[in-house]
Structures are given as C-alpha cells and as structure tokens.
Protein backbone atom coordinates (compact mmCIF):
# COMPACT_ATOMS: atom_id res chain seq x y z
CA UNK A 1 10.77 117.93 42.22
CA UNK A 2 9.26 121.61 41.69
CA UNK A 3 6.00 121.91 40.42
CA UNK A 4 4.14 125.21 39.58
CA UNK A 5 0.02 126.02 39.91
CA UNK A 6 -2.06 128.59 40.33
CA UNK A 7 -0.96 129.43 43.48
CA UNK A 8 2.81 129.16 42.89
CA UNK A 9 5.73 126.84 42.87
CA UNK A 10 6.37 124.43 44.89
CA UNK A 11 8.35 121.99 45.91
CA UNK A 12 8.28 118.15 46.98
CA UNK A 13 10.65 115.88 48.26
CA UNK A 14 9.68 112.05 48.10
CA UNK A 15 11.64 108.54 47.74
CA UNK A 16 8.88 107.37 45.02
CA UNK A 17 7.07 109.10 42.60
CA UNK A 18 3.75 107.75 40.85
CA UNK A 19 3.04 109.84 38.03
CA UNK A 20 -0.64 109.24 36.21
CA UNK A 21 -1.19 111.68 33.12
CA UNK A 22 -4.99 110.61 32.51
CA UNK A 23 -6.62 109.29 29.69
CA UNK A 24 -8.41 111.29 26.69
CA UNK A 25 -11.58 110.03 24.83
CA UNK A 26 -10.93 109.29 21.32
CA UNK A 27 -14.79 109.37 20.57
CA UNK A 28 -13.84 112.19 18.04
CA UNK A 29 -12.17 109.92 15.50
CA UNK A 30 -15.08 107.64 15.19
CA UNK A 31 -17.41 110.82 14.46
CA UNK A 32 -19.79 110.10 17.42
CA UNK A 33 -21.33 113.49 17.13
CA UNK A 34 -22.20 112.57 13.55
CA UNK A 35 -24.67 110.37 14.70
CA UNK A 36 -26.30 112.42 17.18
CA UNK A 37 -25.54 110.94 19.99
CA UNK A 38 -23.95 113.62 23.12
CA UNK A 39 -20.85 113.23 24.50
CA UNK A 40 -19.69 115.26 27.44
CA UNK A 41 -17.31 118.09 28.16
CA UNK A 42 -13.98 115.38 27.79
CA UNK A 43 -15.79 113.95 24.69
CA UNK A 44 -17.17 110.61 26.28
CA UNK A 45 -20.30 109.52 24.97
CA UNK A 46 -23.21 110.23 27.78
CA UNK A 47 -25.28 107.43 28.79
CA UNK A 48 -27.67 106.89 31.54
CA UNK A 49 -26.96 104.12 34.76
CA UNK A 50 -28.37 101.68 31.90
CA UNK A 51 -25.85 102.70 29.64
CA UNK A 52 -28.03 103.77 26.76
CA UNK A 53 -27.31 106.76 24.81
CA UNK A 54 -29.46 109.98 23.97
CA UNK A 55 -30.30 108.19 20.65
CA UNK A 56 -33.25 105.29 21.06
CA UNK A 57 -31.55 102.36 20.60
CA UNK A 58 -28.09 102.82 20.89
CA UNK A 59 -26.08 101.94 23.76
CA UNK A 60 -22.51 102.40 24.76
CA UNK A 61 -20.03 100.57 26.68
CA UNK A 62 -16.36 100.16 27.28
CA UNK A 63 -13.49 103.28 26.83
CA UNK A 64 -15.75 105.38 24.95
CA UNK A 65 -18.16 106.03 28.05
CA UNK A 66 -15.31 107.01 30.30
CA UNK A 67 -15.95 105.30 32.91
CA UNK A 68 -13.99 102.35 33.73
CA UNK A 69 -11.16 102.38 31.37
CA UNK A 70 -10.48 98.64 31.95
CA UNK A 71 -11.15 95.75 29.52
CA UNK A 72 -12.66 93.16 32.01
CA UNK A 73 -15.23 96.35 32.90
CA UNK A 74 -15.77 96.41 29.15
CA UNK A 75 -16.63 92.36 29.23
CA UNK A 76 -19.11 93.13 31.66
CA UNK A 77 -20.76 95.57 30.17
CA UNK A 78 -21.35 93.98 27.03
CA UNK A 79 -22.67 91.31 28.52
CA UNK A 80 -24.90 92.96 30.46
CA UNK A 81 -26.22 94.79 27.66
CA UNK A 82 -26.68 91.64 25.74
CA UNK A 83 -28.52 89.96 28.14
CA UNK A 84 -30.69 93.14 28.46
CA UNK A 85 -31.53 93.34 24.60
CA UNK A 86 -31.23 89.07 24.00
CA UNK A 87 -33.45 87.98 26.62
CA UNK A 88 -35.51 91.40 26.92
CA UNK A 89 -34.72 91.57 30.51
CA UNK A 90 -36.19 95.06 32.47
CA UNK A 91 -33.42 97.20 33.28
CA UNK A 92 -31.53 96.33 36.43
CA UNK A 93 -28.86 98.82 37.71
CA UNK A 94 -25.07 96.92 38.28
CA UNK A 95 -21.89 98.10 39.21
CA UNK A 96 -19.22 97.76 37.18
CA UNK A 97 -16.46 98.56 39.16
CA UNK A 98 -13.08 97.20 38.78
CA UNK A 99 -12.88 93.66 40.74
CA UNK A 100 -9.25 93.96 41.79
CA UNK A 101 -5.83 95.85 40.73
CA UNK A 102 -2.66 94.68 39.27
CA UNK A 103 0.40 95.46 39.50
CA UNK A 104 3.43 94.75 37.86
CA UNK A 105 3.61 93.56 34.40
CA UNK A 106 1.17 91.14 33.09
C-alpha cells in the first residue's frame, strides 16, 4: 500500500491491514448549539467529569459527548446520571471505560 503525508509518500508492506476511519459527531443535526450548550472543536457536546453541560441542568451522555462511542458505556452513563438526579446523590467521579472488546460479528 502507498500512502502520502506531509512528509511524503510512503510505502508499507503488511499481511493484514486494519483500517479505522473515525467517527464524526452528529450533534449538528439535533441543533445543540441552539440551546446554548458548547460543543467542542469535532462538535461533541462539552461536559465536565460529571457529565453536565455548560447549561444548569442539562447533562449529556452517550455518542454525543464523544467519548466512549459504545452503547453499554451509554447504559452506564445514564444510569449513573439517574441515580445522581433520582436519589440526589453528591457527585462521585466513575469511569466509564469500555469493560471488554469484541470481535467478530455479534
């Protein structure tokens, strides 16, 4: 395979080839902005380690924080942010990592 960059071409010769293009925030087609609350240079809503939002009151979890792009991570955050505003628990820091990977088709 040749690839080009900044500082040239180049080329690389492998048996496998994992190719990962990214993923894009689509925080634009709800009209985020509209609302006031900020979202960063890739258009993901910023939130604190708390995930709550610029705006009082408004928090935000799963794909549209950018994060963790992974609906189990999204599980977890809602329901740590409804145990947070349910049971008016003081703000505890988690991590919501990913718990394992899969591969193959599921």
């Amino acid at each position: 395979m040749e690839m080009s960059t900044n500082g040239g071409a180049n080329t690389l010769v492998a048996d496998k080839l994992l190719l990962a293009t990214g993923r894009v925030s689509n925080a634009d087609r709800l009209r985020v902005k509209n609302s006031g609350v900020e979202v960063d240079g890739r258009g993901f809503v910023s939130t604190n380690e708390y995930l709550e939002t610029n705006v009082p009151g408004v928090w935000a979890l799963g794909d549209i924080v950018g994060r963790y792009l992974l609906k189990h991570s999204a599980n977890l955050e809602a329901a740590y942010v409804g145990h947070l505003r349910l049971f008016r628990l003081g703000l505890r820091r988690i991590h919501l990592g990913p718990g394992r990977i899969r591969e193959g088709p599921r």
